[in-house]
N, C-alpha and C. Protein backbone atom coordinates (compact mmCIF):
# COMPACT_ATOMS: atom_id res chain seq x y z
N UNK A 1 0.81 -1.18 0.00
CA UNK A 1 0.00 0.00 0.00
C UNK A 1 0.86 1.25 0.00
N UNK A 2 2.19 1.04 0.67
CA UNK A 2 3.11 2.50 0.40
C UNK A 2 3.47 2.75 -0.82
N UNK A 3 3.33 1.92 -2.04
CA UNK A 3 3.55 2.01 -3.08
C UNK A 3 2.89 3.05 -4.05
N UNK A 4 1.54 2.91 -3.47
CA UNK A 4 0.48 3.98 -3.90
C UNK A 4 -0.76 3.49 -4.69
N UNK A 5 -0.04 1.73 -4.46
CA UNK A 5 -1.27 1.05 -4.70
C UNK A 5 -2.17 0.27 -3.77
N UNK A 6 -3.39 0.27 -4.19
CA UNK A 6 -4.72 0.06 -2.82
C UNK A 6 -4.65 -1.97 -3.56
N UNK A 7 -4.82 -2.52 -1.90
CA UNK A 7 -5.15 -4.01 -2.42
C UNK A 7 -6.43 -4.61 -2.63
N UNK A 8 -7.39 -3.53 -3.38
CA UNK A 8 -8.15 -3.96 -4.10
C UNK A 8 -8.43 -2.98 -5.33
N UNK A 9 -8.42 -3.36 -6.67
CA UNK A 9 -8.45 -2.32 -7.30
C UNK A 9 -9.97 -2.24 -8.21
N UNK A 10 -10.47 -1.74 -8.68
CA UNK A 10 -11.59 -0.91 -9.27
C UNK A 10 -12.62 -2.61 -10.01
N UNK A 11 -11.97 -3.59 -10.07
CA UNK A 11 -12.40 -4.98 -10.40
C UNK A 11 -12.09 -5.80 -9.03
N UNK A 12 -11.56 -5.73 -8.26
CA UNK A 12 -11.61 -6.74 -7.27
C UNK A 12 -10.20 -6.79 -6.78
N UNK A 13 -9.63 -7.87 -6.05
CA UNK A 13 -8.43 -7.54 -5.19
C UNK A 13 -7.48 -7.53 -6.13
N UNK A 14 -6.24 -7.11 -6.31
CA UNK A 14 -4.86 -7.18 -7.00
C UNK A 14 -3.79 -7.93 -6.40
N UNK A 15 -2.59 -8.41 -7.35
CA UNK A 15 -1.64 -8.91 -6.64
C UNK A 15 -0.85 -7.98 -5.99
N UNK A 16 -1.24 -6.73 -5.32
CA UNK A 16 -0.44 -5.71 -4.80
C UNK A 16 0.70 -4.80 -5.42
N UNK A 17 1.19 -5.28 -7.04
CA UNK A 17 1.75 -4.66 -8.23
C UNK A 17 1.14 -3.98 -9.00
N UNK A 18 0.05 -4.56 -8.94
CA UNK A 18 -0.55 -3.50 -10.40
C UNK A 18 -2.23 -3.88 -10.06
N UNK A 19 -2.74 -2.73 -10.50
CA UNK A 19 -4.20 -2.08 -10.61
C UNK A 19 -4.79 -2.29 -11.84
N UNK A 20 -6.30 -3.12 -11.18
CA UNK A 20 -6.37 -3.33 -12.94
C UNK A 20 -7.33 -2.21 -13.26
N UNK A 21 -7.98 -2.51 -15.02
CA UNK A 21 -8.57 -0.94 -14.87
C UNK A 21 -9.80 -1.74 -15.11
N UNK A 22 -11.05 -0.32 -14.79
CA UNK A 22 -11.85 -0.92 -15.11
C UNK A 22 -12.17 -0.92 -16.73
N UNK A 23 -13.30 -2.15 -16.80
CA UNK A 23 -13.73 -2.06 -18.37
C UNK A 23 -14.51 -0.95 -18.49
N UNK A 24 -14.06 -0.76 -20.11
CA UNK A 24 -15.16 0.46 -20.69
C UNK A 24 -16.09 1.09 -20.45
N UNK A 25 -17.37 -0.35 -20.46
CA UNK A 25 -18.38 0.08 -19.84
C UNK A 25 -18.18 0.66 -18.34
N UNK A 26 -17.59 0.56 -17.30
CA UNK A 26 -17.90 1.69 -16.20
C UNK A 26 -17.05 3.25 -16.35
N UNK A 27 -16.52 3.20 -17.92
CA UNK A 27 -15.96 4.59 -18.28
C UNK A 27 -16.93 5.99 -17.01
N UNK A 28 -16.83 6.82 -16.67
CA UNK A 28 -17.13 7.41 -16.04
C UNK A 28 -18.22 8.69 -16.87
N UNK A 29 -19.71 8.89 -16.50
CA UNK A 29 -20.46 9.32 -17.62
C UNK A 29 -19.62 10.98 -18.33
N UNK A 30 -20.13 11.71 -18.89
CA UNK A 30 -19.47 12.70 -19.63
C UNK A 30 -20.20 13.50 -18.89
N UNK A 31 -19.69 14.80 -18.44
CA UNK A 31 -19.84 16.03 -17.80
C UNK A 31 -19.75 17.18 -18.59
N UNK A 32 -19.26 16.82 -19.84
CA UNK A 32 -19.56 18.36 -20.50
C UNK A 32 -20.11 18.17 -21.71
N UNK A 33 -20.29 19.17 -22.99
CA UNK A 33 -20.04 18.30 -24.22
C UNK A 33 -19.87 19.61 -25.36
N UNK A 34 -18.46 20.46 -24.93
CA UNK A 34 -18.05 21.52 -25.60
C UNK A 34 -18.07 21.04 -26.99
N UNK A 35 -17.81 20.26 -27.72
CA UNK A 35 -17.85 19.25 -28.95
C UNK A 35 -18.79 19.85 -29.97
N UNK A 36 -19.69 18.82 -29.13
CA UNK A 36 -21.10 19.15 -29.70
C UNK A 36 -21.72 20.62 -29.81
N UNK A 37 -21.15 21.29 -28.91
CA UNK A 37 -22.09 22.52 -29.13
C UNK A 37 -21.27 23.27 -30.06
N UNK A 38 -20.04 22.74 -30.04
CA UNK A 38 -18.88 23.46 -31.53
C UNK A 38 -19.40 23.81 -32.75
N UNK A 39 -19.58 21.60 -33.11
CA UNK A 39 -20.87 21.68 -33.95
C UNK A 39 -21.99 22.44 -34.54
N UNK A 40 -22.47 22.43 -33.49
CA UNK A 40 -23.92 22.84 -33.83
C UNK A 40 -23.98 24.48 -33.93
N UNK A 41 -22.91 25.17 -34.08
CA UNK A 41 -22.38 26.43 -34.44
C UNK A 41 -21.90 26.59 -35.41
N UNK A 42 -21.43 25.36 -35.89
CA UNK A 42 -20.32 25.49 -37.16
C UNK A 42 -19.44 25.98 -37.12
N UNK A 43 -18.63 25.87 -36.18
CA UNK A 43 -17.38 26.07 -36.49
C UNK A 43 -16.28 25.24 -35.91
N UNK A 44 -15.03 25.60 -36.64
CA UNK A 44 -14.17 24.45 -36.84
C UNK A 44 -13.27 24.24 -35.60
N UNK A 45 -12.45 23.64 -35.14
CA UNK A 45 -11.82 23.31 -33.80
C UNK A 45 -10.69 24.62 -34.02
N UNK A 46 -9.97 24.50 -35.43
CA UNK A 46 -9.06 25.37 -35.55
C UNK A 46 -9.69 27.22 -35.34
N UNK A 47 -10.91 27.11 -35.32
CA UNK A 47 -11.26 28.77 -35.21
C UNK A 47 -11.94 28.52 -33.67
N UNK A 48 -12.17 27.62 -33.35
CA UNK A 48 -12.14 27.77 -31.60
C UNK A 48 -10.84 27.82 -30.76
N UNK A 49 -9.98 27.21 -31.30
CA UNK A 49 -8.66 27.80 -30.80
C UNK A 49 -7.87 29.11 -30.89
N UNK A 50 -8.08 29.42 -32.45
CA UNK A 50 -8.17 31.08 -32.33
C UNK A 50 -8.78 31.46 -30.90
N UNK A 51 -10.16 31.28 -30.80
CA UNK A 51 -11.12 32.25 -30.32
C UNK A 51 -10.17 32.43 -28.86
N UNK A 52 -10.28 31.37 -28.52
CA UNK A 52 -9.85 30.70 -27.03
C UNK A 52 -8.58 30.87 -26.50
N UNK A 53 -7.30 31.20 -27.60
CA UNK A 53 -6.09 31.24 -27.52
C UNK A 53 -4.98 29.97 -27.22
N UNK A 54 -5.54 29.45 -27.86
CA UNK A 54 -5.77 27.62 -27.58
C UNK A 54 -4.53 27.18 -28.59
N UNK A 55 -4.38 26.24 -28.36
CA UNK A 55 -3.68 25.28 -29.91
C UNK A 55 -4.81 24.39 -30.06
N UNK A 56 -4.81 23.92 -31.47
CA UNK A 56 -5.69 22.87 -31.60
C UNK A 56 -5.64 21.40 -31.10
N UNK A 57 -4.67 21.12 -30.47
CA UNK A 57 -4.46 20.36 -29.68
C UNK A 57 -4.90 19.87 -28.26
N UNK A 58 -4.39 21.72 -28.22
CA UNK A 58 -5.20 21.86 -26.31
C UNK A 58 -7.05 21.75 -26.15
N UNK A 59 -7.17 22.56 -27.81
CA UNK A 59 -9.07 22.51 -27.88
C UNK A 59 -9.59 21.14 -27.50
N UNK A 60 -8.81 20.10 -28.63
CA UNK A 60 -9.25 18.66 -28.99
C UNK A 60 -9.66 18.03 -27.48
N UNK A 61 -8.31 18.07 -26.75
CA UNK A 61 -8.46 17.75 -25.65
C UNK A 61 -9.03 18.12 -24.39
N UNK A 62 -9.71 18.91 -24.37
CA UNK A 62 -10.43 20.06 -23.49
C UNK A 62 -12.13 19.49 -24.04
N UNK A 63 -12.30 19.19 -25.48
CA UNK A 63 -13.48 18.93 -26.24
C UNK A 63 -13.58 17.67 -25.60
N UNK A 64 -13.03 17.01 -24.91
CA UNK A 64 -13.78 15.33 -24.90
C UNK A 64 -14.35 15.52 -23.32
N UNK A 65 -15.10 14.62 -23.74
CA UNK A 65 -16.17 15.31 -22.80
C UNK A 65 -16.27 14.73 -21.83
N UNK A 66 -15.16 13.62 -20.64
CA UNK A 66 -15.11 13.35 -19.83
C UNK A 66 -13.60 14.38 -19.39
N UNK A 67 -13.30 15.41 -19.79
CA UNK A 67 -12.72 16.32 -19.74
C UNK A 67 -13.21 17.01 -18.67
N UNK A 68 -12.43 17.34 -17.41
CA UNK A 68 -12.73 18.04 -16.55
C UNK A 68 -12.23 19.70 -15.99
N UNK A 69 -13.02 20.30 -17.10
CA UNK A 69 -12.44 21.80 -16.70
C UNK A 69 -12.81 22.67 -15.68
N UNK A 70 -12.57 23.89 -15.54
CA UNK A 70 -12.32 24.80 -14.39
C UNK A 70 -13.54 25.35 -15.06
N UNK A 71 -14.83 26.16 -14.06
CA UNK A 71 -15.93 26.52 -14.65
C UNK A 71 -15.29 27.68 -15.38
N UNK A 72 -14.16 28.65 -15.06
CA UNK A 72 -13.53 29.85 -15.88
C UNK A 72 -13.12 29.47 -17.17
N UNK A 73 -12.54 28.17 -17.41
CA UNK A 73 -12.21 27.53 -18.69
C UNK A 73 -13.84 27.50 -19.05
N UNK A 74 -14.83 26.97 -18.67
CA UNK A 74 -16.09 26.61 -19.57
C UNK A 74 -16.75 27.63 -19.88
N UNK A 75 -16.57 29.20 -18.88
CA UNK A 75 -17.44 30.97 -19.21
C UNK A 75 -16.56 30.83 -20.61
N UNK A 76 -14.96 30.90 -20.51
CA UNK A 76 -14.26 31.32 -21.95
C UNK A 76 -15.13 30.67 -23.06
N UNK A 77 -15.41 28.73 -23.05
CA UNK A 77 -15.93 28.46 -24.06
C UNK A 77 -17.47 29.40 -24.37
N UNK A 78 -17.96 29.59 -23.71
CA UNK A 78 -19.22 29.96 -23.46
C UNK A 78 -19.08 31.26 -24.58
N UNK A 79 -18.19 32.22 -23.96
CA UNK A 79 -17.83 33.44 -25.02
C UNK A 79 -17.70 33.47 -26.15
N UNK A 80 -16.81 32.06 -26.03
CA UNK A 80 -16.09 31.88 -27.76
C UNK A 80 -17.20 31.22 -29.31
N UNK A 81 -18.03 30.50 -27.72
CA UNK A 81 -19.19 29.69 -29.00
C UNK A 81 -20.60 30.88 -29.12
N UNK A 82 -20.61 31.55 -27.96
CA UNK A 82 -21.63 32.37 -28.11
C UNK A 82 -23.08 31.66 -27.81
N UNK A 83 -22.89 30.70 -26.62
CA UNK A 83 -23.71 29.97 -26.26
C UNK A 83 -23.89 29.76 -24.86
N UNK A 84 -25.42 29.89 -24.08
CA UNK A 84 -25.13 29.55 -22.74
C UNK A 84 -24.81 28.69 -22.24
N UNK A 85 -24.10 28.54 -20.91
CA UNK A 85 -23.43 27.78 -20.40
C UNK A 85 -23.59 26.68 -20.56
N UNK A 86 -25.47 26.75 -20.02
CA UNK A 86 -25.79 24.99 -20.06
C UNK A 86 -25.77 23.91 -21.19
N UNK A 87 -25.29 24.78 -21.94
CA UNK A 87 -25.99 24.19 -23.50
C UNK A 87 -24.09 23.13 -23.46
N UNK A 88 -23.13 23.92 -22.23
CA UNK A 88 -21.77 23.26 -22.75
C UNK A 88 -21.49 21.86 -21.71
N UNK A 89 -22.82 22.24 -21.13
CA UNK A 89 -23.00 20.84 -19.76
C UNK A 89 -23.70 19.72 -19.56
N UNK A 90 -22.88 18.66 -19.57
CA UNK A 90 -23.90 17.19 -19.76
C UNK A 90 -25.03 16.98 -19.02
N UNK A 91 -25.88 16.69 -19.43
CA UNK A 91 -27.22 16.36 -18.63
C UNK A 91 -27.12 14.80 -17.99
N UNK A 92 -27.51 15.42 -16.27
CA UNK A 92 -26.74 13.82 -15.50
C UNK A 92 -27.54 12.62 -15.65
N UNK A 93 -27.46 11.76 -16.22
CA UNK A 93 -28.18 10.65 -16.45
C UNK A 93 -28.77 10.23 -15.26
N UNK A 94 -28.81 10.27 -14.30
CA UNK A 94 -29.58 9.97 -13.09
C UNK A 94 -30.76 11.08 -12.68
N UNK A 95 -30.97 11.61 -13.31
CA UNK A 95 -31.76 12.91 -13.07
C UNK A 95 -33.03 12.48 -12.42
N UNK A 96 -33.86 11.66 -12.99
CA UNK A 96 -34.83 11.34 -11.73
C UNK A 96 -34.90 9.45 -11.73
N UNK A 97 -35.33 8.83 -11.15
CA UNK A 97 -35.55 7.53 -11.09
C UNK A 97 -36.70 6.80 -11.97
N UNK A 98 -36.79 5.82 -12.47
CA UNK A 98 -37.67 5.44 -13.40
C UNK A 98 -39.36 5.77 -12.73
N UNK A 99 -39.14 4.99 -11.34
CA UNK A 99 -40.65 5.84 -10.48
C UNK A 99 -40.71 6.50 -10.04
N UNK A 100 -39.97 7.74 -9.96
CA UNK A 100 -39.95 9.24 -9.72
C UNK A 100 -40.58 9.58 -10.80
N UNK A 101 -40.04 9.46 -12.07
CA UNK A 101 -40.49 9.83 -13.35
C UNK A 101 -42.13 9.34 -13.38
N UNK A 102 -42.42 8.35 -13.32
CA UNK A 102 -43.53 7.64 -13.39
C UNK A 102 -44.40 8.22 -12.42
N UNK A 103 -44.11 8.60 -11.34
CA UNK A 103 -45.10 9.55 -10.44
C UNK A 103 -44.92 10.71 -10.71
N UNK A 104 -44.59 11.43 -11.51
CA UNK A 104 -44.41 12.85 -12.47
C UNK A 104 -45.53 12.92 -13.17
N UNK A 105 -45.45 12.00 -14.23
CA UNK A 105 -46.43 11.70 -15.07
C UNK A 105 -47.53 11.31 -14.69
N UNK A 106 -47.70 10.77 -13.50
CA UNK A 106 -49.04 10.35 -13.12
C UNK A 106 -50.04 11.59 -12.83
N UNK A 107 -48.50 12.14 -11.87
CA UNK A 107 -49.28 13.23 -11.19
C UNK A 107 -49.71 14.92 -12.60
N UNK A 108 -49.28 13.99 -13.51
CA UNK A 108 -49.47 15.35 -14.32
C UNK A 108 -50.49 15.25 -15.25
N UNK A 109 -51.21 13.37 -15.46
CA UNK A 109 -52.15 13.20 -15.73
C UNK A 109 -53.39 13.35 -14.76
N UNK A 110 -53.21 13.28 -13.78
CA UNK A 110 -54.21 13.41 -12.47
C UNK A 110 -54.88 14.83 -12.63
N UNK A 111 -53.76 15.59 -12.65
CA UNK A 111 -54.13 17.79 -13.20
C UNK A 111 -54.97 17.76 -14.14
N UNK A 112 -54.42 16.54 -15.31
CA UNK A 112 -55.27 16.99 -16.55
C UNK A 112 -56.89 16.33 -16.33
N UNK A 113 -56.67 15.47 -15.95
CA UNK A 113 -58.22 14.72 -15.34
C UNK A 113 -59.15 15.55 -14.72
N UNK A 114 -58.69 16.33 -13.84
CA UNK A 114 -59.40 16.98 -12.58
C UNK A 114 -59.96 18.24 -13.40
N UNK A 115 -59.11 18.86 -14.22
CA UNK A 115 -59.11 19.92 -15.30
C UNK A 115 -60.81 19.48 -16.14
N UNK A 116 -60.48 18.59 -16.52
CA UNK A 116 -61.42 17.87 -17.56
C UNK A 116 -62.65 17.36 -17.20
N UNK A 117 -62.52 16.74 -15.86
CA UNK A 117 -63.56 16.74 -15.36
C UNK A 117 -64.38 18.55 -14.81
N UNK A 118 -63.52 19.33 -14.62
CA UNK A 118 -64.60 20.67 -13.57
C UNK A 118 -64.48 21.43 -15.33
N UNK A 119 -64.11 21.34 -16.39
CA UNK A 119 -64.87 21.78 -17.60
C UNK A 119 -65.57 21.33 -18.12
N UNK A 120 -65.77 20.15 -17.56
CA UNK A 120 -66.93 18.80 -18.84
C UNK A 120 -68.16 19.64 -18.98
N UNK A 121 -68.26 19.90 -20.52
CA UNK A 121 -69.93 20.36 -20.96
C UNK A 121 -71.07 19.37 -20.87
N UNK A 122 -70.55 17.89 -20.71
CA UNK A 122 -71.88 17.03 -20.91
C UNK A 122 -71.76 16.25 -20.07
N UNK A 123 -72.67 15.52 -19.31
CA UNK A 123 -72.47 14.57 -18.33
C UNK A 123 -71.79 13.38 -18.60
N UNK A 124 -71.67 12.96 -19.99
CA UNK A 124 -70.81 12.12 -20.16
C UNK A 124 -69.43 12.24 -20.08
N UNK A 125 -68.99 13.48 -20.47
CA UNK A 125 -67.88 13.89 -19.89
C UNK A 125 -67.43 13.65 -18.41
N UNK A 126 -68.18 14.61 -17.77
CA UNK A 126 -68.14 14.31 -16.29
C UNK A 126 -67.92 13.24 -15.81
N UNK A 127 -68.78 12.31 -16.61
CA UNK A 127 -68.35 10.51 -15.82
C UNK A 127 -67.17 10.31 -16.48
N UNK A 128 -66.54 10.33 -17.46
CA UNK A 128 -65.19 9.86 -18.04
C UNK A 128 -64.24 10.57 -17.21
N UNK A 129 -64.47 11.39 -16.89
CA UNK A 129 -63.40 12.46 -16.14
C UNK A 129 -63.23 11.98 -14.60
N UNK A 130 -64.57 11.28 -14.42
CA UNK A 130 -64.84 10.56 -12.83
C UNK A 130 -64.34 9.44 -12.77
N UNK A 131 -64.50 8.84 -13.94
CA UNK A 131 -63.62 7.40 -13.84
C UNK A 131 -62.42 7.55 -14.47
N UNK A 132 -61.48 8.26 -14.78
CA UNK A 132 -60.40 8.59 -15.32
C UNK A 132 -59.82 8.98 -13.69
N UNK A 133 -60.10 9.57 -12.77
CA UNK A 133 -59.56 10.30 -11.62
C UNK A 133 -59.67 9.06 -10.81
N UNK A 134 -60.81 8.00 -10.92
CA UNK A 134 -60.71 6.85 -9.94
C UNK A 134 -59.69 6.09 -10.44
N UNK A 135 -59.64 5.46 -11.50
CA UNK A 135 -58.51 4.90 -11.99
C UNK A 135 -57.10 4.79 -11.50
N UNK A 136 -56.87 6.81 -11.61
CA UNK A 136 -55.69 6.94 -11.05
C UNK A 136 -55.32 6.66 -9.56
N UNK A 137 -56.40 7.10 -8.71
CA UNK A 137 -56.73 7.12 -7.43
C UNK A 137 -56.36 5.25 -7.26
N UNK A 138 -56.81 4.61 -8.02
CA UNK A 138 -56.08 3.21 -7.95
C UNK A 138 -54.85 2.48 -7.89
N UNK A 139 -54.37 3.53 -8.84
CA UNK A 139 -52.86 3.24 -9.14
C UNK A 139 -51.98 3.86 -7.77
N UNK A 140 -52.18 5.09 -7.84
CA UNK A 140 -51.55 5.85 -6.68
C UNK A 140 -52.26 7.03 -5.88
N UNK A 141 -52.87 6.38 -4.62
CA UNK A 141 -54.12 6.89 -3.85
C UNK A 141 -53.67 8.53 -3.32
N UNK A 142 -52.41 8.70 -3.34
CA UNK A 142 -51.84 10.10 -2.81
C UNK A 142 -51.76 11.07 -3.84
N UNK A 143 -52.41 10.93 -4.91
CA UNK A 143 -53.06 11.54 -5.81
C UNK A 143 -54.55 12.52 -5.56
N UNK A 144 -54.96 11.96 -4.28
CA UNK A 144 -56.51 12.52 -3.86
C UNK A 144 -56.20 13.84 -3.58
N UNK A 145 -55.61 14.12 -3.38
CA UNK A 145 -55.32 15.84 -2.84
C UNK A 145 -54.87 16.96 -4.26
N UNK A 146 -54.51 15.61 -4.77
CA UNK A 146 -54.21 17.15 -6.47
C UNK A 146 -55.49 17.92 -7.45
N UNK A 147 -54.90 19.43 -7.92
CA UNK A 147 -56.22 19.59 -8.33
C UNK A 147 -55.72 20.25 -9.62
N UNK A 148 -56.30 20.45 -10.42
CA UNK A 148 -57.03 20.65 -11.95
C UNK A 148 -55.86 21.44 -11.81
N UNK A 149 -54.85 21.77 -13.44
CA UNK A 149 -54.64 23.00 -13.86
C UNK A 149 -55.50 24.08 -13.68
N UNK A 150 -54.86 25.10 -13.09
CA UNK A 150 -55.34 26.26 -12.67
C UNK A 150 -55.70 27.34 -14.70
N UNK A 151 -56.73 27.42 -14.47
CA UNK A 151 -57.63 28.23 -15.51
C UNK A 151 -57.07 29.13 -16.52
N UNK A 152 -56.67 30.14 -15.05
CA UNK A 152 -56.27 31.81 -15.29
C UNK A 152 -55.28 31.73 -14.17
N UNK A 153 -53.79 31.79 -14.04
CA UNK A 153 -53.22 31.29 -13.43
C UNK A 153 -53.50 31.08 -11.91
N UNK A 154 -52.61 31.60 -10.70
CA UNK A 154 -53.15 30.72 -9.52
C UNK A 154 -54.21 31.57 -8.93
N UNK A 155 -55.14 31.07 -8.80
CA UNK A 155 -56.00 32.07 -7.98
C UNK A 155 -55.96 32.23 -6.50
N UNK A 156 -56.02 33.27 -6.02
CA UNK A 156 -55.89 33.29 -4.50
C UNK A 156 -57.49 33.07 -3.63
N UNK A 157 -57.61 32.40 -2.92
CA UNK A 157 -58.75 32.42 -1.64
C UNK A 157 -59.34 33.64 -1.03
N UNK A 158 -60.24 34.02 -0.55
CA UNK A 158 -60.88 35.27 -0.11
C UNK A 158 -59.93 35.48 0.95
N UNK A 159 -59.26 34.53 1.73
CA UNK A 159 -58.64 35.05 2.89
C UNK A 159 -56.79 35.36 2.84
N UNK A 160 -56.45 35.09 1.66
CA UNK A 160 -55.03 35.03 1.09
C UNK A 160 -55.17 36.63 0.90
N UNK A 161 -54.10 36.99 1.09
CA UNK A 161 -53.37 38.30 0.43
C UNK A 161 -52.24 38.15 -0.39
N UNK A 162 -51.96 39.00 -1.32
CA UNK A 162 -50.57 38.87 -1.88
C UNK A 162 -49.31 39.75 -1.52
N UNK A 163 -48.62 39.41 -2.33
CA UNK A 163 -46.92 40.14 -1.82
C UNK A 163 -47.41 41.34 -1.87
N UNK A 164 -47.85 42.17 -2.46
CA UNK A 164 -48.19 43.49 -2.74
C UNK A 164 -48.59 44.27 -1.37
N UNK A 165 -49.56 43.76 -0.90
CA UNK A 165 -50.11 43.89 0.17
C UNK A 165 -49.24 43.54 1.70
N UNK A 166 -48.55 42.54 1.27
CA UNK A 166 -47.27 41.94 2.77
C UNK A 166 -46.48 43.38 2.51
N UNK A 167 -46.02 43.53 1.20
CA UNK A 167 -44.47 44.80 1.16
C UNK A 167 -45.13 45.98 0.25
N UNK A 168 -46.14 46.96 0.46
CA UNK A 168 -46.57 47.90 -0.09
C UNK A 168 -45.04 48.56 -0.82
N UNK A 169 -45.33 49.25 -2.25
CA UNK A 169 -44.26 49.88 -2.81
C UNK A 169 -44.93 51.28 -2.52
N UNK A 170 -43.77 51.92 -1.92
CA UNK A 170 -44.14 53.16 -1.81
C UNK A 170 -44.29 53.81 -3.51
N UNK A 171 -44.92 55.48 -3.04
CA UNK A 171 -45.41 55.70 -4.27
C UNK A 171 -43.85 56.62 -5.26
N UNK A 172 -43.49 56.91 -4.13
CA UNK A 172 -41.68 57.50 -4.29
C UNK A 172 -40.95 56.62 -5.02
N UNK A 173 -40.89 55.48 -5.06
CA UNK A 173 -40.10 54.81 -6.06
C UNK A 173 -40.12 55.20 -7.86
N UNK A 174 -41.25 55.43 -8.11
CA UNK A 174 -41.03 56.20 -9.61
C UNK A 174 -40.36 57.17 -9.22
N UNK A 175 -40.40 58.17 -8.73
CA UNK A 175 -39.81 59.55 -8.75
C UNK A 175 -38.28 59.30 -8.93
N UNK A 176 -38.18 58.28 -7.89
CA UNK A 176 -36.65 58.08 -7.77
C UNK A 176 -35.97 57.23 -8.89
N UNK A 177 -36.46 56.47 -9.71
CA UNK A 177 -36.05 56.04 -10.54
C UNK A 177 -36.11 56.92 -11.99
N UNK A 178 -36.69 58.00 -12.18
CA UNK A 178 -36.51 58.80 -13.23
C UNK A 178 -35.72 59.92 -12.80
């Protein structure tokens, strides 16, 4: 272990000489993808190195996208492609869980149900909209508390006030701003 090698390495234990690596597949996912957004600008590696003050060498290698730069290295690309940031940042493949996702969607069909049911013009509506909301209520009962897309956006209750009313703007603020 003073060697600087650990006696188990990234596959399982080692003969204490050498580390094996892992296979491909657990390559580590990609965090950026300056590349692609090069691309999709059109332009060439050699005029991003211009931009950047780069060699085309240093670009190439900065472009692969398990490439780990300094966020000040990724504002420069940002400048040079003329693109926001996020557009130069990998989207994390774990972002939500397959039934996270799946209770997203439920819950976003549940809105549209509840919606559909308190507009139904005909009573047949109404019952499709009633058994469309039981349905769900089947699948996932903590659904009972959600309600319809809101109309005209959120409406407030007779007894709600808004920010306006919590932090009055005085009437001096125009004056002072012209």
């Amino acid at each position: 272990m003073l060697d600087g090698h650990l006696p188990f390495g990234p596959m399982g234990p080692t003969n204490g000489n050498h580390v094996e690596t892992p296979r491909a597949s657990a390559r580590p996912a990609a965090i950026q993808k300056l590349s692609e957004a090069r691309r999709r600008q059109g332009l060439s590696i050699r005029c991003v190195a211009q931009r950047l003050g780069r060699t085309v060498h240093e670009v190439r290698t900065q472009e692969d996208e398990h490439s780990d730069l300094l966020v000040s290295e990724l504002y420069r690309w940002q400048e040079a492609l003329e693109v926001p940031i996020e557009e130069l940042l990998a989207d994390p493949e774990d972002a939500l869980s397959p039934r996270i996702m799946m209770r997203a969607q439920l819950l976003k069909v549940m809105k549209t149900a509840r919606a559909i049911r308190r507009q139904a013009r005909s009573e047949s509506e109404r019952r499709l909209g009633k058994l469309l909301i039981e349905q769900l209520l089947e699948i996932m009962p903590e659904l009972k508390e959600v309600s319809g897309w809101p109309t005209v956006g959120h409406r407030r209750r007779a007894d709600e006030i808004g920010r306006i009313a919590e932090n009055p703007i005085s009437d001096d603020w125009l004056h002072e701003a012209i």
